[in-house]
Each structure stands twice: as C-alpha cells, then as structure tokens.
C-alpha atoms as a PDB file:
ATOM      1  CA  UNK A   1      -8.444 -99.788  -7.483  1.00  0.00           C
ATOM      2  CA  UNK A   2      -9.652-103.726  -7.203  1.00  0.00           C
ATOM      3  CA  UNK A   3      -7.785-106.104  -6.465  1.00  0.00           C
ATOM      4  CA  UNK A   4      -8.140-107.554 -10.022  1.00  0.00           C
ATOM      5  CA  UNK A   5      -6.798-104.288 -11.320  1.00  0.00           C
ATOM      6  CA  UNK A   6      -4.138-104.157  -9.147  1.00  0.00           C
ATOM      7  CA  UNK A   7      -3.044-107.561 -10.496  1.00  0.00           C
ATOM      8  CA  UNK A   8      -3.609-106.538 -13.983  1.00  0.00           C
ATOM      9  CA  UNK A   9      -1.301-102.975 -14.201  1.00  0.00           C
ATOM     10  CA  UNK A  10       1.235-104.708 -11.671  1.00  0.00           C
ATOM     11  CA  UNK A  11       1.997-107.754 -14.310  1.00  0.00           C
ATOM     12  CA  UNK A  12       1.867-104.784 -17.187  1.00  0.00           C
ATOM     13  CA  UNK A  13       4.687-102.875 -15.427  1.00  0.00           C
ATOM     14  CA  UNK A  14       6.343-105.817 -14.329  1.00  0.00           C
ATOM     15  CA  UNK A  15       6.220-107.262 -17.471  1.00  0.00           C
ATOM     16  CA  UNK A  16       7.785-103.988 -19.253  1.00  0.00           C
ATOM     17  CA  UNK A  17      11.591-104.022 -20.369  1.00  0.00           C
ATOM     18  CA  UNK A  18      13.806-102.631 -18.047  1.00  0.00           C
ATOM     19  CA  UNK A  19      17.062-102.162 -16.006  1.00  0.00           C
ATOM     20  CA  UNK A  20      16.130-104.862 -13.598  1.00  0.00           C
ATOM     21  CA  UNK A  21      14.941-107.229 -16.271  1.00  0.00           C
ATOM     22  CA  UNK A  22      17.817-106.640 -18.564  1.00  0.00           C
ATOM     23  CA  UNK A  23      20.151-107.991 -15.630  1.00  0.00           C
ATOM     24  CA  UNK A  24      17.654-111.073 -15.062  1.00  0.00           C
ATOM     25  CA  UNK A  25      17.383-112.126 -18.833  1.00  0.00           C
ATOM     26  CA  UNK A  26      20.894-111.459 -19.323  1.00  0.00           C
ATOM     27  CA  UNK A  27      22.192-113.643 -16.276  1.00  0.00           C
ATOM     28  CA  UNK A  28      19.559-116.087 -17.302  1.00  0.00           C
ATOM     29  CA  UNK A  29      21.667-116.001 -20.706  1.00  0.00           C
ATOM     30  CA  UNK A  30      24.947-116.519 -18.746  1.00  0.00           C
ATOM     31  CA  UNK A  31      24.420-119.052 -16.440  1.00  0.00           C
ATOM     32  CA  UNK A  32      21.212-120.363 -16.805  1.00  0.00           C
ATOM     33  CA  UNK A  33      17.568-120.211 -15.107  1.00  0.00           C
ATOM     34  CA  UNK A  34      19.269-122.505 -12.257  1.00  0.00           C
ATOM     35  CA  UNK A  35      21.550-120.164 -11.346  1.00  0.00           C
ATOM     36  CA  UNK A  36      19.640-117.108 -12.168  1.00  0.00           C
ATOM     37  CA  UNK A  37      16.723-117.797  -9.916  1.00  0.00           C
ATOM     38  CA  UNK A  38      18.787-116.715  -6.667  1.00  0.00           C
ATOM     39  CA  UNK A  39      18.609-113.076  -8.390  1.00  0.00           C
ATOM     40  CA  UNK A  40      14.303-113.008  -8.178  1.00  0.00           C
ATOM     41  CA  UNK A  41      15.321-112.196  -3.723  1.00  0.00           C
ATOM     42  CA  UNK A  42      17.437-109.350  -4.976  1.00  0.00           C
ATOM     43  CA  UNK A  43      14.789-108.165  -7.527  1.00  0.00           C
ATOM     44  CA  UNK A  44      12.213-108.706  -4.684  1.00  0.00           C
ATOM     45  CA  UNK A  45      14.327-107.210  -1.432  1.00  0.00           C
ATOM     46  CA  UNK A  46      14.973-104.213  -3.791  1.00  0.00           C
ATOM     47  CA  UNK A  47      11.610-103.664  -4.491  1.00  0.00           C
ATOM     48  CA  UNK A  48       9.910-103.982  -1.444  1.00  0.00           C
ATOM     49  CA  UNK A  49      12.809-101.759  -0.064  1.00  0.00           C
ATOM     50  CA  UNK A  50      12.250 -99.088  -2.483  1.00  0.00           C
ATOM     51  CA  UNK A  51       8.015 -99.523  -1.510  1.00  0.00           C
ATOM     52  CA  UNK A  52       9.122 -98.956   2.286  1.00  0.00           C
ATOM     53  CA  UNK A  53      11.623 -95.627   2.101  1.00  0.00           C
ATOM     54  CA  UNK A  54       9.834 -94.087  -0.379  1.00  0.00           C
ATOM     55  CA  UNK A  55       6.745 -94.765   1.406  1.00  0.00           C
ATOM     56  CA  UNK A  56       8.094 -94.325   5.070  1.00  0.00           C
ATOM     57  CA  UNK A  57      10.572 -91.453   4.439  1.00  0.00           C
ATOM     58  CA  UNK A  58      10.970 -89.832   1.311  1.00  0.00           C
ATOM     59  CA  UNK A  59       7.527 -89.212   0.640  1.00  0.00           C
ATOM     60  CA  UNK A  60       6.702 -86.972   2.762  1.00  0.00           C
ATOM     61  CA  UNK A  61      10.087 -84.946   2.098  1.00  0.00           C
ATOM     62  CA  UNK A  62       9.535 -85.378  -2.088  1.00  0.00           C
ATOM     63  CA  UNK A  63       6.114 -83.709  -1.120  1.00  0.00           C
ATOM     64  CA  UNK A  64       7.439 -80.590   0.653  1.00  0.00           C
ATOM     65  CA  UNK A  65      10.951 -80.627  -1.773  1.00  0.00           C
ATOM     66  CA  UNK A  66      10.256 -81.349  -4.967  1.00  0.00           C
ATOM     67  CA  UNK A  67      13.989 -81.103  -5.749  1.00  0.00           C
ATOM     68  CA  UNK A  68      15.075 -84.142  -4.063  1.00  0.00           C
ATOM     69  CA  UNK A  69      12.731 -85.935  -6.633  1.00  0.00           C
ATOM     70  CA  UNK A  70      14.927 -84.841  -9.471  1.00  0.00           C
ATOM     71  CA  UNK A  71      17.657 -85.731  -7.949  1.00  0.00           C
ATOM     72  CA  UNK A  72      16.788 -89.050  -7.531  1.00  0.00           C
ATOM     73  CA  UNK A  73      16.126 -89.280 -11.356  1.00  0.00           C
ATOM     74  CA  UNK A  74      19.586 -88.158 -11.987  1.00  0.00           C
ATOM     75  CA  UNK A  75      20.935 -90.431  -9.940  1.00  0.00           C
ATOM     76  CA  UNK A  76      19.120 -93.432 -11.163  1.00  0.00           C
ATOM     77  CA  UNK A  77      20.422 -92.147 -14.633  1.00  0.00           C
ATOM     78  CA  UNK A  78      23.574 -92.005 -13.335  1.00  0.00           C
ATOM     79  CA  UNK A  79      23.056 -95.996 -12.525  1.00  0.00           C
ATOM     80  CA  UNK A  80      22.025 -96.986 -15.846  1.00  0.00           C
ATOM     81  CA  UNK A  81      24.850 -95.440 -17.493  1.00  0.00           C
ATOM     82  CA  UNK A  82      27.111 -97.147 -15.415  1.00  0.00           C
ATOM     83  CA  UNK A  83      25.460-100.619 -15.843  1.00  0.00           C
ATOM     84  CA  UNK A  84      25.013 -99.838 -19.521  1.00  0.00           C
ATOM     85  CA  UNK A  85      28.932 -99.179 -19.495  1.00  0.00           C
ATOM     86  CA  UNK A  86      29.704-102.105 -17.727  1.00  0.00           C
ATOM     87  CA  UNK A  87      27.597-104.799 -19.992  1.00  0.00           C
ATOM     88  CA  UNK A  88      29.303-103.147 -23.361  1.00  0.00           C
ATOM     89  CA  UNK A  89      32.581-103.854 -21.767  1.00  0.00           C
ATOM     90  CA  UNK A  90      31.146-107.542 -20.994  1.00  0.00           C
ATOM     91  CA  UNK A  91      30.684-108.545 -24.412  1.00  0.00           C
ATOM     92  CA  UNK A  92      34.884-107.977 -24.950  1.00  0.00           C
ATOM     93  CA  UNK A  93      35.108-110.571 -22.306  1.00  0.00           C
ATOM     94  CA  UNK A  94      34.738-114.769 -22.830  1.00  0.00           C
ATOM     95  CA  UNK A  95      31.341-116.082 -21.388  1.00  0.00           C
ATOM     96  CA  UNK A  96      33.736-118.359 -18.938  1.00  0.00           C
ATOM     97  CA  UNK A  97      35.267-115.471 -17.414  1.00  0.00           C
ATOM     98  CA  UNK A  98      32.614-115.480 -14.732  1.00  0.00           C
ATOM     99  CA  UNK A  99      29.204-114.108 -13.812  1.00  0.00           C
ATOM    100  CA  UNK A 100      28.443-110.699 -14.225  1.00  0.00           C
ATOM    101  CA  UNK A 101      25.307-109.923 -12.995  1.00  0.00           C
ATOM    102  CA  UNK A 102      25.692-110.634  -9.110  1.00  0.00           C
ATOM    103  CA  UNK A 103      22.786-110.353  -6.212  1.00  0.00           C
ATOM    104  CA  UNK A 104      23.588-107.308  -5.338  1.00  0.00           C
ATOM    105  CA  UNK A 105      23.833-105.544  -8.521  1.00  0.00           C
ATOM    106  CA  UNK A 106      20.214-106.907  -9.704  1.00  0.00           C
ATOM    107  CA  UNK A 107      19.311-105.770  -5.576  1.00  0.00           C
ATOM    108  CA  UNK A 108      20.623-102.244  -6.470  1.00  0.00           C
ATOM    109  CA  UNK A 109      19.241-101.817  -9.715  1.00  0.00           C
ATOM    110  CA  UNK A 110      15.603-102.342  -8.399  1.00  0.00           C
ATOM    111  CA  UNK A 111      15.974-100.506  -5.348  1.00  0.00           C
ATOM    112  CA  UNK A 112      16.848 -97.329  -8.074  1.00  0.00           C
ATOM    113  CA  UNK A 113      14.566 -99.035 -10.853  1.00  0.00           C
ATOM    114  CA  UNK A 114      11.462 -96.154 -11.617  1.00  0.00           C
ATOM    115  CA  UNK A 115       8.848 -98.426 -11.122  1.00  0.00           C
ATOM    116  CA  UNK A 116       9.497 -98.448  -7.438  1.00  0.00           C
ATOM    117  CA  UNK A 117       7.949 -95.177  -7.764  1.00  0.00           C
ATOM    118  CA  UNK A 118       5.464 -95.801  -9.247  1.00  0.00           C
ATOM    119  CA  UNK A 119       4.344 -98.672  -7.214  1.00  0.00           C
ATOM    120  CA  UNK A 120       4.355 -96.638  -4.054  1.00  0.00           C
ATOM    121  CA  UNK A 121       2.856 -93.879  -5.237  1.00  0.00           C
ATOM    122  CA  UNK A 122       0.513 -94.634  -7.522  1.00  0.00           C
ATOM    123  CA  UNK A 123      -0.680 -98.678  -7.773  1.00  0.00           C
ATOM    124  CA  UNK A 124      -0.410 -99.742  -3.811  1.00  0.00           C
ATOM    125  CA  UNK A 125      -3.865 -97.799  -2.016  1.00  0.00           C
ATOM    126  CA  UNK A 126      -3.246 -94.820   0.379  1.00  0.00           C
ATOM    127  CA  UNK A 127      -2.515 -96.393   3.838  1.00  0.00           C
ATOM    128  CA  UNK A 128      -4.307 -93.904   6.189  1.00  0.00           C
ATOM    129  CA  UNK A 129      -4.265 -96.825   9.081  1.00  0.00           C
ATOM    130  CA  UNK A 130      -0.810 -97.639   8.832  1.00  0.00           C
ATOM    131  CA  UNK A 131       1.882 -99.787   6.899  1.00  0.00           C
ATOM    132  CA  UNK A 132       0.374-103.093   7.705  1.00  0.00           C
ATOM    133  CA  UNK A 133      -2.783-101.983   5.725  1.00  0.00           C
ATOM    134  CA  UNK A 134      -0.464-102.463   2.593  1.00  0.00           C
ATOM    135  CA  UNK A 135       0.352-106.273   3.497  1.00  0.00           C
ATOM    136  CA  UNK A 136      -2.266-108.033   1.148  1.00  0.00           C
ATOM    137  CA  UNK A 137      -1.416-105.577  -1.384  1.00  0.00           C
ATOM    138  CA  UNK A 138       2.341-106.157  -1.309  1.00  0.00           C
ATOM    139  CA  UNK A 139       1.999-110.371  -1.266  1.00  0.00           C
ATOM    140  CA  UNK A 140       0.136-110.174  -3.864  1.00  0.00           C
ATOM    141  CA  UNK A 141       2.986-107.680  -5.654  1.00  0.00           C
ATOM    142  CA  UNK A 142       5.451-109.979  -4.301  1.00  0.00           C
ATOM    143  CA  UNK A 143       4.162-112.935  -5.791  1.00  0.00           C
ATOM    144  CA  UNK A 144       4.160-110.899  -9.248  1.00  0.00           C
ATOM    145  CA  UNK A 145       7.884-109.635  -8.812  1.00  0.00           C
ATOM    146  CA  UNK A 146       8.518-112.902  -8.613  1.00  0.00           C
ATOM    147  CA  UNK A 147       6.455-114.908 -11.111  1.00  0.00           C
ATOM    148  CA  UNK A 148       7.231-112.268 -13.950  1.00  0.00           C
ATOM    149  CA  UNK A 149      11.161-111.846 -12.980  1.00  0.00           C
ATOM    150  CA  UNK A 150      11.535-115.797 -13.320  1.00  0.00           C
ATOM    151  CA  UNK A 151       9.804-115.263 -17.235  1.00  0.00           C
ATOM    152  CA  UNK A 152      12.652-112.637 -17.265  1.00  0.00           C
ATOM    153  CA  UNK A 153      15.250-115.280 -16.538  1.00  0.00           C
ATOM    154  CA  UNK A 154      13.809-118.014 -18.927  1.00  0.00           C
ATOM    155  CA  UNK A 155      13.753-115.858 -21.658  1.00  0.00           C
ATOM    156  CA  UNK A 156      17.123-115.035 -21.073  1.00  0.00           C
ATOM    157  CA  UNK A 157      18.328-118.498 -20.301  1.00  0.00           C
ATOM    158  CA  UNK A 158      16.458-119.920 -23.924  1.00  0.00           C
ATOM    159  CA  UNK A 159      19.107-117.746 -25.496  1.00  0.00           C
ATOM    160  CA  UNK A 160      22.261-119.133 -23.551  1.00  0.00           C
ATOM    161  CA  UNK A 161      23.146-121.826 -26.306  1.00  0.00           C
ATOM    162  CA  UNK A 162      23.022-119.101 -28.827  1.00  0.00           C
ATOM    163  CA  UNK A 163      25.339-117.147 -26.650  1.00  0.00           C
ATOM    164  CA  UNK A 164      28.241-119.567 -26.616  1.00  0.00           C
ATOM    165  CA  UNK A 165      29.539-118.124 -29.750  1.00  0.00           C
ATOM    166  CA  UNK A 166      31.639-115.001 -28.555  1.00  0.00           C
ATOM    167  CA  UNK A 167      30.007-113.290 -31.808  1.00  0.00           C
ATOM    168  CA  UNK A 168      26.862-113.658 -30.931  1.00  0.00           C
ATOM    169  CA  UNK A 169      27.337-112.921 -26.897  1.00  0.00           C
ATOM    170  CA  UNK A 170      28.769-109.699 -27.658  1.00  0.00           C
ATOM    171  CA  UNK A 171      25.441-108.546 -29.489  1.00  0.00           C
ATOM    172  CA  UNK A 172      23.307-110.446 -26.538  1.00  0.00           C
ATOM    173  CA  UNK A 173      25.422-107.936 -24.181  1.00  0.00           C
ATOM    174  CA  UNK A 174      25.372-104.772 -26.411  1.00  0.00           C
ATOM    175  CA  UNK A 175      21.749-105.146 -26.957  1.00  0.00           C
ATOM    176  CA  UNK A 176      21.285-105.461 -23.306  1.00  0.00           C
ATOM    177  CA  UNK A 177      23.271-102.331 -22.822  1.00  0.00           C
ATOM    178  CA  UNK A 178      21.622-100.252 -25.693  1.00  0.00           C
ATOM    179  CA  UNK A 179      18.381-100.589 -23.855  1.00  0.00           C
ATOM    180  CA  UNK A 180      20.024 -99.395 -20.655  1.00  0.00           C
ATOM    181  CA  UNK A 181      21.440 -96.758 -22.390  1.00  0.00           C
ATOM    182  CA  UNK A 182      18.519 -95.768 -23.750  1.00  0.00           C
ATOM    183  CA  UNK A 183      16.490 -96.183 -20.498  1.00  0.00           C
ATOM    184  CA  UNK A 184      19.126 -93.873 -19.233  1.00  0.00           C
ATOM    185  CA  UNK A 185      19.039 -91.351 -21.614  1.00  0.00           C
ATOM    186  CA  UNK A 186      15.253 -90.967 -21.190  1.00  0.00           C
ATOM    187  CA  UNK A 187      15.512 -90.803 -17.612  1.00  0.00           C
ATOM    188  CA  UNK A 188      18.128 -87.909 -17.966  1.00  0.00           C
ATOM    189  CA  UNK A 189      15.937 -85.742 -20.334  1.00  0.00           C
ATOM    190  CA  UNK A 190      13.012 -86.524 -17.661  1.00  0.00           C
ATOM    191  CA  UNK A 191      15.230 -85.079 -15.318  1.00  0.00           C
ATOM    192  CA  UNK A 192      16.363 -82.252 -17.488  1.00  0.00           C
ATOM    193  CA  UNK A 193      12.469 -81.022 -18.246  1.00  0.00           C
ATOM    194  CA  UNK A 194      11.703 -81.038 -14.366  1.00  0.00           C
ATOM    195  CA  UNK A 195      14.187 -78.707 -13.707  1.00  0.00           C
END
C-alpha cells in the first residue's frame, strides 16, 4: 500500500464512530475541547499499545489458536457493555457532578477498540526486518490518531452549551451509549458466528 493510501483508509477508520470516539466527543461535551485534549495521549498510548502486543505477541499465538481471537472479541464486547452501562447511568447524574470520561478509561477503550486490529494486521506493511521498519508508518498513524481524535473532541465540545440543560444531557449521554450498545451487540454476534 502507498503511503498516500495508507493516509487515506487510516483517516477513514479513524474517522468512523466508535467506542473511543464516543468517550472523546462526549468528554469534549462535558468539559470542553480544553480539557478534553489531555484524552488524544490516552487514545494514542492505547493505540500504539494495542499495534505493539498484537504485533509482538499475540499474533503469532492468534495464528496458531484461533480461539484466543474470539475471545478477545468477547471481551471487548464485554467492555462496551460496561461503558454503554455506565454512560446511561450518567445522564441520571447533574453535568457538575464531575468528569466521567477519565484518561484511563479513553486509554482502555482503545487499547480493546477493533480497529487496533485492524491496523496491525491489515493497514501497517508486513515488517520482515523488524519493528523499527514500522516507525514512518506509525508517525504518520500517530499524527492521524491525533488530528482526527481532536475533531472528535470539537464536535463534542460544540454541543456542551446544548448540554447544560439536564434534558438535553441525558439524550447527549443515552445517544452516546446506544451506539456503544450497539457497537457491542455487533461485536457479540461477530463473536457468536466465529464460534
């Protein structure tokens, strides 16, 4: 793949609602792009984290067990339920009552977020003469995870006013934990055909 293509499907996936996402728009929502933007090092530690076991040492053990792959599906499910449960009980709670989406739940959430998978697997080039063949590649991601996480957090945060009504925060939170919910649910059943 070129580098120009690399840049193109990364910002796609990036780009694409999900858990990690839901956590950055919905802090941006809460407290604001200032505060939010702390949360892009989670997003970006859990990523590159992800990159590196699955690379370094699951790989090889997914390829000779296909079992533990599955397994991490249900687990990741497992995860979005429980952040999906967590945001509905959010929106019973007054926006004052604190910050909800911390560093390491966003951290977390991308180190068990699918597109890990997908970026070591499938978008970052075979590495045949070691790890540090995959630098470029991953600054280049990095600078994505980044870039399109902040966009994440402004769209959020360009919904905070509208948030200050308690009505209209518990549908910003319920919304956010419908589409985890549903994100879980279709992880599950991806789970439940492998098996």
């Amino acid at each position: 793949m070129s580098l120009l293509a690399f840049i193109a499907v990364c910002a796609s996936l990036l780009a694409t609602p999900g858990p990690t996402n839901t956590l950055l728009a919905t802090s941006g929502a809460e407290i604001g792009w200032r505060r939010s933007a702390a949360l892009l090092a989670a997003e970006l530690l859990g990523y590159l984290l992800a990159i590196a076991i699955l690379r370094l040492a699951l790989g090889p053990f997914i390829a000779s067990l296909p079992i533990v792959a599955t397994a991490l599906q249900a687990v990741v499910a497992l995860y979005l339920v429980y952040l999906a449960t967590a945001l509905w009980q959010r929106s019973s709670l007054p926006l004052a009552q604190g910050r909800s989406i911390t560093f390491v739940r966003v951290f977390l959430t991308t180190l068990l977020n699918p597109k890990g998978l997908i970026f070591a697997f499938t978008l970052l080039p075979a590495a045949p003469a070691g790890f540090s063949a995959l630098l470029p590649w991953l600054a280049v991601l990095s600078a994505e995870i980044v870039a399109i996480g902040f966009g994440w957090v402004l769209l959020g945060s360009t919904l905070q006013r509208s948030l200050q009504d308690p009505a209209k925060a518990r549908i910003g939170y319920r919304a956010s934990a419908a589409v985890l919910g549903l994100l879980a649910s279709m992880m599950a059943a991806r789970t439940l055909v492998s098996l």
